[in-house]
Protein backbone atom coordinates (compact mmCIF):
# COMPACT_ATOMS: atom_id res chain seq x y z
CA UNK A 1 0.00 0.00 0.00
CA UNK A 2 1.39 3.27 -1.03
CA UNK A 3 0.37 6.66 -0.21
CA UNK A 4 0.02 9.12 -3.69
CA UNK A 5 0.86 11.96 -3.37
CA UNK A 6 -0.02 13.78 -7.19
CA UNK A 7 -1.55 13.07 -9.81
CA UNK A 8 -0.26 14.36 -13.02
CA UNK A 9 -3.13 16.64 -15.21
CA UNK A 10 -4.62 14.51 -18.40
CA UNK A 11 -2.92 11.44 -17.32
CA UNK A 12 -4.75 7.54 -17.15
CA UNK A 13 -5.11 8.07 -13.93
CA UNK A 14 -6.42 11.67 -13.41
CA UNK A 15 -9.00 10.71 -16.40
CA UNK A 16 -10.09 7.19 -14.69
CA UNK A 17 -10.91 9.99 -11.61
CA UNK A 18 -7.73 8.83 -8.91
CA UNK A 19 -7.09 11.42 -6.65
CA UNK A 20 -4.25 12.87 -4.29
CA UNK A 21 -4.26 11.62 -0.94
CA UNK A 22 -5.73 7.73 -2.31
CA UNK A 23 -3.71 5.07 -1.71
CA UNK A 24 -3.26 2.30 -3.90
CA UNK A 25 -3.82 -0.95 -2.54
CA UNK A 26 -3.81 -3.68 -5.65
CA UNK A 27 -3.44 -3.42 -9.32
CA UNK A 28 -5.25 -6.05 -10.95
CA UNK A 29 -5.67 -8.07 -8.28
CA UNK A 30 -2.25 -7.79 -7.18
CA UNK A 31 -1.06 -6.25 -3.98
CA UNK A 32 1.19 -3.43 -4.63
CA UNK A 33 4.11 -3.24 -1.67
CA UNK A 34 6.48 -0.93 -4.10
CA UNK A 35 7.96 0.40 -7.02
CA UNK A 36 9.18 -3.09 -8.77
CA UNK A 37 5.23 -3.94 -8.41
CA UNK A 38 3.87 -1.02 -9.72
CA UNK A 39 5.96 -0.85 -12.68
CA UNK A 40 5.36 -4.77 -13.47
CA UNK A 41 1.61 -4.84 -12.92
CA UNK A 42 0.67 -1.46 -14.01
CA UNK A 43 2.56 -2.18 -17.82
CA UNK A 44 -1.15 -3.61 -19.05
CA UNK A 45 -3.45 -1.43 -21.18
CA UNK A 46 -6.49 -1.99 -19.04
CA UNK A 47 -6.11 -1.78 -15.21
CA UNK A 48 -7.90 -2.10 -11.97
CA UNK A 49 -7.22 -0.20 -9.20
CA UNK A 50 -8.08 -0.59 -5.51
CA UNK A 51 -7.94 2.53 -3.42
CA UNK A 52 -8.63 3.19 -0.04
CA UNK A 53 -10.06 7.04 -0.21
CA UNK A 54 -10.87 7.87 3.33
CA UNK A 55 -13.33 5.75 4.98
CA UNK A 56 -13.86 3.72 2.10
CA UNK A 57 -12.19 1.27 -0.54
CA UNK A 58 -12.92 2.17 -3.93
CA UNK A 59 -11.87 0.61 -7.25
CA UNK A 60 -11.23 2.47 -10.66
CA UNK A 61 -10.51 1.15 -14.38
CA UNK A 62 -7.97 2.85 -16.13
CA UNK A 63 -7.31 2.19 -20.08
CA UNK A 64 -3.93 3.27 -21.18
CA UNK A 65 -1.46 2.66 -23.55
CA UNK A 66 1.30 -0.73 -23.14
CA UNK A 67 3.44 0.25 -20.79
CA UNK A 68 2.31 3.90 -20.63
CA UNK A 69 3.03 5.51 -17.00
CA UNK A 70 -0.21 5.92 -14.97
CA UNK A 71 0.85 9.41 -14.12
CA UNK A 72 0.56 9.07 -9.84
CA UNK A 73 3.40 10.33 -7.79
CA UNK A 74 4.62 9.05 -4.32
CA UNK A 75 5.93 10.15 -1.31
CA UNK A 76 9.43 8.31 -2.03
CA UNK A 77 11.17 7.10 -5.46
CA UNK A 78 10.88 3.28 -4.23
CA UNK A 79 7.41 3.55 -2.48
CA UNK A 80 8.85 2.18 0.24
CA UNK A 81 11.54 2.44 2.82
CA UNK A 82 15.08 2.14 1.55
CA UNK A 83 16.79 -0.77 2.75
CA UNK A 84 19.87 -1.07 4.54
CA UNK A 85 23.08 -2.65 4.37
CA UNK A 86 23.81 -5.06 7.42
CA UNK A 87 26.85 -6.43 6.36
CA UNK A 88 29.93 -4.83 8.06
CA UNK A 89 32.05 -4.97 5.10
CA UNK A 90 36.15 -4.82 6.11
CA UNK A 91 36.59 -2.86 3.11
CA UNK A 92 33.36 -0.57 3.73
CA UNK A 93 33.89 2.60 2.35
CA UNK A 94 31.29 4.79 4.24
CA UNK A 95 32.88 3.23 7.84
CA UNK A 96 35.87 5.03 6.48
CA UNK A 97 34.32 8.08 5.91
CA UNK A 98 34.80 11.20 8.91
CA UNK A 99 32.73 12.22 11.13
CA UNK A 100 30.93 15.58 11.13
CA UNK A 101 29.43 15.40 7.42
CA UNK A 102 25.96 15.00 5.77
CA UNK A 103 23.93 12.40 7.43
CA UNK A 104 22.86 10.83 3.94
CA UNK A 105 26.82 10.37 3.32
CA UNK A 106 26.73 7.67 6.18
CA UNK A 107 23.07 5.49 4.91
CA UNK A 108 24.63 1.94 3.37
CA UNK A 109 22.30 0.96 0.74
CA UNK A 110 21.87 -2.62 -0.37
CA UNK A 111 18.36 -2.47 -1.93
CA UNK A 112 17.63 -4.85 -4.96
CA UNK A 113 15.52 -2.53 -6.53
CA UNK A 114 17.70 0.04 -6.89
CA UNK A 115 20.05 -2.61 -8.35
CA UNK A 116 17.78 -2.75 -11.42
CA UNK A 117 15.99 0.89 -11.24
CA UNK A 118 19.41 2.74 -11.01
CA UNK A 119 22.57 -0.45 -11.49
CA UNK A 120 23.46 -0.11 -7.90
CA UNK A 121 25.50 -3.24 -6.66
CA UNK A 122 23.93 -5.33 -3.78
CA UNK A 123 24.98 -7.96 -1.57
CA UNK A 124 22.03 -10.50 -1.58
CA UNK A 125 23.00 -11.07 2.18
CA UNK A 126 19.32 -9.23 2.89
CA UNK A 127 17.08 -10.98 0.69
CA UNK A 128 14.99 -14.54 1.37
CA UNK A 129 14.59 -17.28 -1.86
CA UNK A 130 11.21 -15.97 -1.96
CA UNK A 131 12.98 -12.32 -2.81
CA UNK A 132 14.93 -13.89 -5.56
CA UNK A 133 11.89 -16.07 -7.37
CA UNK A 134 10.30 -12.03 -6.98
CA UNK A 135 13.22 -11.04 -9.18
CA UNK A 136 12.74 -14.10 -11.76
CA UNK A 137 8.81 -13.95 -11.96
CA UNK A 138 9.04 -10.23 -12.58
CA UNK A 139 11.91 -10.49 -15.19
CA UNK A 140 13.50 -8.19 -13.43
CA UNK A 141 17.81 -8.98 -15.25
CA UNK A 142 20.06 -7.15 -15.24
CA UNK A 143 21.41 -7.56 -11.62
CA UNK A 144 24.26 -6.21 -9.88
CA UNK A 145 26.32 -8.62 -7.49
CA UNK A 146 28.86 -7.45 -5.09
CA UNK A 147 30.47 -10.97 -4.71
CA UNK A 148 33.82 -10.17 -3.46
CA UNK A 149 34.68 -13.85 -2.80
CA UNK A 150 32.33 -17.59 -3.78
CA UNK A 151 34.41 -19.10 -0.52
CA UNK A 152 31.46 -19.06 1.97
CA UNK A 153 33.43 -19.02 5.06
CA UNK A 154 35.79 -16.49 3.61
CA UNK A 155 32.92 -13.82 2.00
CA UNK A 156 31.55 -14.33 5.80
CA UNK A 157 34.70 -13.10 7.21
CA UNK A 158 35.10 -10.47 5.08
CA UNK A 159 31.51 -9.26 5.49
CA UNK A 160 30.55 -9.99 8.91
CA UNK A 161 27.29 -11.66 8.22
CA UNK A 162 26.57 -14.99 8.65
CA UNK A 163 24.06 -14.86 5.39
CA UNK A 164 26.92 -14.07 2.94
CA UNK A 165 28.23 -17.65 2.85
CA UNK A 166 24.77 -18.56 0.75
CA UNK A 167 25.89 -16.02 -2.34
CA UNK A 168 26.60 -19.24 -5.41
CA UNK A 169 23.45 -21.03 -3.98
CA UNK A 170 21.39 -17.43 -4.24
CA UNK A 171 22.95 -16.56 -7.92
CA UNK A 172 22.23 -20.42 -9.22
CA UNK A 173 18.39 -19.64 -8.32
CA UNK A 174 18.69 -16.18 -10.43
CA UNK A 175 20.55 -17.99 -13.26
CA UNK A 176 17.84 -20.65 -14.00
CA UNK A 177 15.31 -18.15 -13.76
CA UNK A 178 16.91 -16.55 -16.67
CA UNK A 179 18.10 -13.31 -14.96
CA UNK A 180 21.77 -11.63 -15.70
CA UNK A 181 23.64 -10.93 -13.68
CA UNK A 182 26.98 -8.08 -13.31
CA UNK A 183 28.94 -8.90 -10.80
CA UNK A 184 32.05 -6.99 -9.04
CA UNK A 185 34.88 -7.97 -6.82
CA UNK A 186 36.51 -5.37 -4.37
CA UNK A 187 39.99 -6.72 -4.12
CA UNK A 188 41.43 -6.93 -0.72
CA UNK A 189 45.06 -7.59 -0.10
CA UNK A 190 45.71 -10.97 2.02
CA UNK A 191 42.28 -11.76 2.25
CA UNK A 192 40.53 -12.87 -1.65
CA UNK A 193 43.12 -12.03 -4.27
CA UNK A 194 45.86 -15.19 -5.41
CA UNK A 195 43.86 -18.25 -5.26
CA UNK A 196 40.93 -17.08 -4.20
CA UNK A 197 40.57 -14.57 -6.54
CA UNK A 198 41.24 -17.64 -9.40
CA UNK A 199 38.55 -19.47 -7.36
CA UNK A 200 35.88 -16.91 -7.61
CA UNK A 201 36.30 -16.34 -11.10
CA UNK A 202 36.29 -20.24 -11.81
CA UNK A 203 33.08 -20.37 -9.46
CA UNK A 204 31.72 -17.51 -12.10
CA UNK A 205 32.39 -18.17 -14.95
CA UNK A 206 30.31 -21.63 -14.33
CA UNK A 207 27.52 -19.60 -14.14
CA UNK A 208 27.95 -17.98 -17.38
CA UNK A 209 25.79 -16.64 -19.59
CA UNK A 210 23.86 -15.95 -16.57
CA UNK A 211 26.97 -14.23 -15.09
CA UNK A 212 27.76 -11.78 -18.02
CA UNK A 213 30.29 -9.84 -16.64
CA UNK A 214 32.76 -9.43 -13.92
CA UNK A 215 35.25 -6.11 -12.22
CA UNK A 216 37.89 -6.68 -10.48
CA UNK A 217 38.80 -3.72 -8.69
CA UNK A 218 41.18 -2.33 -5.87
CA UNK A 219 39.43 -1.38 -2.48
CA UNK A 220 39.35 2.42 -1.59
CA UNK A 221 41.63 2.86 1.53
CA UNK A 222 41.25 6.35 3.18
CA UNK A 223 42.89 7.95 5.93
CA UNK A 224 40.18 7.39 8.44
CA UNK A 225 40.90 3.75 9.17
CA UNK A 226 41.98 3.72 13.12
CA UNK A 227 40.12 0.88 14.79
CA UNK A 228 39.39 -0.97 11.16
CA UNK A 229 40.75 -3.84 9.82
CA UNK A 230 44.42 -2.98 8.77
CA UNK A 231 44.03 -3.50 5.16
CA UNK A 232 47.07 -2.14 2.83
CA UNK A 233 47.19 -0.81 -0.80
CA UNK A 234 48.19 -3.39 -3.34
CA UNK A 235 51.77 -1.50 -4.51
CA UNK A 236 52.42 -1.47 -8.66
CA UNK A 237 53.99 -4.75 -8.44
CA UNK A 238 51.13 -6.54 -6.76
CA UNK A 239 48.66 -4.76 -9.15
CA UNK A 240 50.48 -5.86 -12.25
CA UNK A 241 50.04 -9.74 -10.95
CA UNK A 242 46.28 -9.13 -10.56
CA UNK A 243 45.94 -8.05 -14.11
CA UNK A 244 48.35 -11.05 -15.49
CA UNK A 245 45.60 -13.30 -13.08
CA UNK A 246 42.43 -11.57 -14.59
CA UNK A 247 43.89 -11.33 -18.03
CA UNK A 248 44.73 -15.10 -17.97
CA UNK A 249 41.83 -15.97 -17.39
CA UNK A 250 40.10 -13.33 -19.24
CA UNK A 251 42.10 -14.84 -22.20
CA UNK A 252 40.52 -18.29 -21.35
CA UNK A 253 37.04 -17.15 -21.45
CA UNK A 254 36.88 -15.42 -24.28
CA UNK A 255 38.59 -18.81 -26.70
CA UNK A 256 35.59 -20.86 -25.02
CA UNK A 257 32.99 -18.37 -24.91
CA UNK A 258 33.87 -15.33 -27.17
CA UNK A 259 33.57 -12.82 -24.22
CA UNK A 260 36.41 -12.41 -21.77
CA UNK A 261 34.23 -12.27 -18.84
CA UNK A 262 36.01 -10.90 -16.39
CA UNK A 263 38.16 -6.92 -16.53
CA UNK A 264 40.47 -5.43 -14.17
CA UNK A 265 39.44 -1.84 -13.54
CA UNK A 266 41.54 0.98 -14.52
CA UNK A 267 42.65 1.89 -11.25
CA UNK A 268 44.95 -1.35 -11.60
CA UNK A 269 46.77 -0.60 -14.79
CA UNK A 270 47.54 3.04 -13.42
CA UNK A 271 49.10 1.45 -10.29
CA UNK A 272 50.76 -0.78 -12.10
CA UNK A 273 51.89 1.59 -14.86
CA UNK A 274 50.90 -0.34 -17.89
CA UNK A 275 49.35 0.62 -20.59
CA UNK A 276 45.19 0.33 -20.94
CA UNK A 277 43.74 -2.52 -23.00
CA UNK A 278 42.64 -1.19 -26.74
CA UNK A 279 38.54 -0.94 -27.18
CA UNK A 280 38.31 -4.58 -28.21
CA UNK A 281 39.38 -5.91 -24.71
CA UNK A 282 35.89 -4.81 -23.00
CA UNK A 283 33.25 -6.55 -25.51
CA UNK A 284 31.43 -3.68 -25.38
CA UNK A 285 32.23 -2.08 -22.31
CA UNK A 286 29.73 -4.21 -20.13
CA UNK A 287 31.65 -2.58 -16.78
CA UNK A 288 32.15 1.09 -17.68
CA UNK A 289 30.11 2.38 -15.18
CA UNK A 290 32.40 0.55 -12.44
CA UNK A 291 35.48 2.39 -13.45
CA UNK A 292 36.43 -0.53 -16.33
CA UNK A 293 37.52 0.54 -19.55
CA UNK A 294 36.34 4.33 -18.94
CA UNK A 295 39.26 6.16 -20.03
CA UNK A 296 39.72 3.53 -23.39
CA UNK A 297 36.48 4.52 -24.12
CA UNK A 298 36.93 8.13 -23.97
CA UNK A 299 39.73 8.39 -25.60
CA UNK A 300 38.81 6.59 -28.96
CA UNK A 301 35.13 8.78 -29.11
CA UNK A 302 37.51 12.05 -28.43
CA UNK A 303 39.55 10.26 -31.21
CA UNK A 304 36.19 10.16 -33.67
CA UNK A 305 34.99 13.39 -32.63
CA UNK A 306 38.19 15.31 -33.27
CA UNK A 307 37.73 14.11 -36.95
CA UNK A 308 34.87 16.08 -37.72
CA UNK A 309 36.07 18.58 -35.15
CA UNK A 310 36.16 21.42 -37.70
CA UNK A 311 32.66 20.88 -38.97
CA UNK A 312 31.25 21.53 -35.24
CA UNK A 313 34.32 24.12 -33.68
CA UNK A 314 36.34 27.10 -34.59
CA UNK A 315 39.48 25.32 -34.30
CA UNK A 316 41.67 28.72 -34.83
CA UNK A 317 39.63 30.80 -31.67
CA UNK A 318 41.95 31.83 -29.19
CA UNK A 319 41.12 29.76 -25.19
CA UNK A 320 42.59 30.05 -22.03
CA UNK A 321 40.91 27.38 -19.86
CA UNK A 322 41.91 25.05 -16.68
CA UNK A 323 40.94 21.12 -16.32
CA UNK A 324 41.48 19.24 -12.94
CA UNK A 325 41.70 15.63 -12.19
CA UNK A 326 42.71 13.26 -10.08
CA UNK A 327 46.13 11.44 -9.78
CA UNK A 328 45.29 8.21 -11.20
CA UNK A 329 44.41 10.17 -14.74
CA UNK A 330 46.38 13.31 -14.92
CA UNK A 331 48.54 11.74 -17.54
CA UNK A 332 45.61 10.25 -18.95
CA UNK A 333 44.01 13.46 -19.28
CA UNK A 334 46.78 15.46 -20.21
CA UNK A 335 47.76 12.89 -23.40
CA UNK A 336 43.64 13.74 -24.07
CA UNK A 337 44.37 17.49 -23.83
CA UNK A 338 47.52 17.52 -26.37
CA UNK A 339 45.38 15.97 -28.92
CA UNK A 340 43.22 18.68 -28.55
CA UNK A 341 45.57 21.44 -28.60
CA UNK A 342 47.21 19.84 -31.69
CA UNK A 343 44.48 20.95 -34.00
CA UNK A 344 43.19 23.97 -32.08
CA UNK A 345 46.82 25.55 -32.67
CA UNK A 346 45.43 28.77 -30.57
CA UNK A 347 44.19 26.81 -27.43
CA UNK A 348 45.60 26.75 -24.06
CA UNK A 349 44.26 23.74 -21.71
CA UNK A 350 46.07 23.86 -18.33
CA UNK A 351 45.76 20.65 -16.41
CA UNK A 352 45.93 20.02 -12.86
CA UNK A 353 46.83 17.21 -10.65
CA UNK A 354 44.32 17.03 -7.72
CA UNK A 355 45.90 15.00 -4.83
CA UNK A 356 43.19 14.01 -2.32
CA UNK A 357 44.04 15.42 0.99
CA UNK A 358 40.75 14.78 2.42
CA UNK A 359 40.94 11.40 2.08
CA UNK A 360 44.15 10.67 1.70
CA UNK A 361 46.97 9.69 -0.93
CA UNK A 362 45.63 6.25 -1.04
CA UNK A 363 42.60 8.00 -2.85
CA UNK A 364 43.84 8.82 -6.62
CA UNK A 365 40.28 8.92 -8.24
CA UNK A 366 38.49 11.72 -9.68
CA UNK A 367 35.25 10.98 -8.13
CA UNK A 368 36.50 11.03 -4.53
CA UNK A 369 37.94 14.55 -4.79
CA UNK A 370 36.12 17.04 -2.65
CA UNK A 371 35.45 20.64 -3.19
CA UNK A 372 38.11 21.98 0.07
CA UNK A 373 41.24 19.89 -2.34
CA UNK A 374 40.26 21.89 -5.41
CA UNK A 375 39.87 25.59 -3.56
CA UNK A 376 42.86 24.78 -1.65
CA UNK A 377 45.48 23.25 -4.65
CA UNK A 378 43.26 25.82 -7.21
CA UNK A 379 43.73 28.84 -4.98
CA UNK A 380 46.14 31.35 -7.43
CA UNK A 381 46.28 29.44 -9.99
CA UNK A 382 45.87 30.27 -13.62
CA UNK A 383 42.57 28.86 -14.56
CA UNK A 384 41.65 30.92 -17.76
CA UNK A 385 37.92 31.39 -19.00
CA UNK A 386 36.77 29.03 -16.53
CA UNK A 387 37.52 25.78 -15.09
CA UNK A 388 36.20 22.05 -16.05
CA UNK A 389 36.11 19.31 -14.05
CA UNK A 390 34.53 15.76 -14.39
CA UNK A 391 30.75 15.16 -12.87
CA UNK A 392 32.06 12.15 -11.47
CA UNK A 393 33.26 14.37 -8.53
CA UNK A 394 29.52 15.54 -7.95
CA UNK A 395 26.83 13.63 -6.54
CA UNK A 396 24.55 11.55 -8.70
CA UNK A 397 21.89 14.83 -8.99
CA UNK A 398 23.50 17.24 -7.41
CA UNK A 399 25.91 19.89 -7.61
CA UNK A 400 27.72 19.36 -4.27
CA UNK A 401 30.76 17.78 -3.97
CA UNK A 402 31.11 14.64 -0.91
CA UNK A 403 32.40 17.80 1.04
CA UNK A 404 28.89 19.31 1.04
CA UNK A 405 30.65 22.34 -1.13
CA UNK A 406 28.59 23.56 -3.99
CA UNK A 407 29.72 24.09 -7.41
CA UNK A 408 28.85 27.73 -6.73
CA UNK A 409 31.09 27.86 -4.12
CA UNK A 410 33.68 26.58 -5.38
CA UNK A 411 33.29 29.04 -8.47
CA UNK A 412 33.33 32.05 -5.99
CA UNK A 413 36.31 31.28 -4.22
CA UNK A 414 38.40 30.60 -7.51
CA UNK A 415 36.83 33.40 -9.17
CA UNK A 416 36.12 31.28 -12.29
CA UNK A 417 33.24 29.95 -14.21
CA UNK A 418 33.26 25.78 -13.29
CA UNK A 419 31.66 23.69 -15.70
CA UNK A 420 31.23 19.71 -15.40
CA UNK A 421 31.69 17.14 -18.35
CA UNK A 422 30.20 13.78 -18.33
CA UNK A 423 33.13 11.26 -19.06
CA UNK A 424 32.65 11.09 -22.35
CA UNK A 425 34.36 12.05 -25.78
CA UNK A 426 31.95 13.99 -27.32
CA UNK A 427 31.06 15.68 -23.85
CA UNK A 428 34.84 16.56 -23.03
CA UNK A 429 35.54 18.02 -26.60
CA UNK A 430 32.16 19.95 -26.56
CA UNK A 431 32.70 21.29 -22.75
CA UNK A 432 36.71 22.44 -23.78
CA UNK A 433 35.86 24.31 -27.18
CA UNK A 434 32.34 25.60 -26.64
């Protein structure tokens, strides 16, 4: 049951006479407990809703396009409480976060729904077999699987919940009910790389073409670890071995399947200072959005857009413009920026190299760079016209930074225009010459 809270004007449901302040109890017979069951049972053309309007319960039909929205709002996105994470995670980012900032900053998601509504990564530790045939009778594919480790005991230790040794048993029910599944592995040192990082990905891959694709990536170690497990870095030595492991048996996967399965993020070829995979490697970039293959993928759209460059850009106007980044892809980005400045013979791009003080040196990605390490490493520098930076460093729908600082702040105090670009080729090109 679900409170709404609008009703958008001329919509299925304002014509079929719903009204503000009804809540929906069933939808065709069904019961409706949130937004995976409205969105399944509310695709049909013709509809029945129950209502409860006051005192009373009251039903209305509503004809409407296949799979045209009913046009109700609700009080929350899910139309129901978000739920929590109660693992205790070794590697847990947020328990490495300081104190004093936004409350939201400290909430640990692990909702299902938003694993499908919005590709966040869950841990399965929360839900029942009766939550997983929900997935498989709703269709609901593709999945995201933080699976760290398939060795029971060990993904127990590592999690601190006694349901996390169940994860193959809970992904074989998903697989024969047809869903995908994207899974990711947050690397620790000592505890599942070696041979149980070969394990995992042999547990895996048996589950392909249900499991579709697999990261491998390094955990995020801040400076705010007193009292936490004392996990270390993996140093460029140790990162180069994971990505001869993952590429070995990458390289196996794709001669018996075609796919290679399983990608070592970025992160790990920086560290180890080896050069990124060509396009090819990432059959289709599966991973991108988990920090695999996102800077190969860049850099051959800026290659295709800088080929019809002249056709969209004045490639002889005079700029004077700033770009910051993190450590990990300053000389990524700064390789990106000479191509640029090759053909726009009369533009300036000044890069900077962000280190993260707030979280400390450990942290050398973009999107963990908070607004107090740009003012203070920005402060009196030349930044020309104005200053880009990646959205990655904002939150998803917001213009603050993990900080709390606002992108008009940070403007102010650097006394520059600061623009955001969106990862992407075309995006970076257009945001540098426009």
């Amino acid at each position: 049951m679900a409170e709404i809270t609008g009703v958008e004007r001329n919509s299925p449901a304002e014509r079929a006479g719903v009204l503000q302040g009804d809540w929906l109890l069933s939808i065709n017979g069904h019961e409706i407990k949130d937004v995976l069951d409205y969105k399944f049972y509310a695709a049909e053309k013709k509809l029945t809703l129950r209502l409860h309007r006051g005192p009373d319960i009251v039903e209305k039909t509503v004809v409407k396009g296949e799979y045209e929205d009913l046009g109700l709002e609700f009080a929350t996105y899910l139309m129901d409480d978000k739920q929590s994470c109660r693992n205790k995670c070794l590697f847990c980012f947020i328990d490495q976060m300081p104190c004093g900032m936004r409350d939201t900053l400290y909430f640990k998601d692990d909702d299902s729904r938003l694993s499908f509504l919005q590709g966040n990564y869950v841990t399965l530790t929360n839900m029942s077999d009766e939550d997983l045939m929900r997935i498989v009778h709703m269709h609901i594919s593709p999945v995201n699987i933080s699976v760290h480790t398939t060795n029971g005991a060990l993904r127990v230790q590592m999690m601190k919940n006694r349901f996390a040794s169940r994860i193959l048993d809970q992904m074989r029910i998903l697989a024969r009910g047809g869903t995908r599944m994207n899974c990711q592995i947050v690397l620790c040192k000592g505890l599942n790389d070696g041979a149980e990082l070969e394990r995992t990905m042999r547990d895996l891959e048996e589950l392909y073409p249900a499991v579709c694709s697999v990261s491998v990536v390094p955990a995020g170690l801040t400076r705010f670890r007193e009292g936490l497990y004392p996990l270390k870095p993996f140093d460029e030595q140790e990162c180069a071995e994971v990505i001869r492991t993952v590429e070995r048996f990458g390289d196996r996967c794709r001669d018996k399947h075609g796919v290679r399965l399983f990608y070592a993020a970025d992160e790990l070829y920086i560290k180890a200072k080896l050069p990124l995979p060509g396009g090819k490697y990432y059959d289709g970039y599966p991973q991108i959005d988990n920090g695999v293959g996102m800077m190969t993928s860049m850099e051959e759209e800026l290659e295709e857009e800088l080929a019809y460059a002249a056709q969209e850009y004045d490639l002889s106007a005079k700029r004077e413009l700033s770009l910051a980044t993190g450590v990990a892809a300053y000389e990524y980005i700064r390789k990106l920026v000479a191509k640029i400045e090759k053909i726009c013979y009369n533009t300036h791009i000044e890069v900077y190299r962000i280190e993260n003080r707030f979280f400390g040196e450990n942290i050398t990605v973009a999107g963990l760079i908070c607004g107090c390490d740009l003012i203070a490493q920005l402060e009196g520098k030349k930044l020309g016209a104005k200053l880009v930076i990646p959205s990655v460093m904002l939150r998803a729908g917001h213009d603050l930074f993990l900080d709390g600082i606002s992108i008009s702040e940070l403007s102010e105090k650097l006394g520059v225009p600061v623009e955001t670009n969106d990862c992407t080729g075309a995006d970076f090109l257009r945001v540098l010459l426009a």
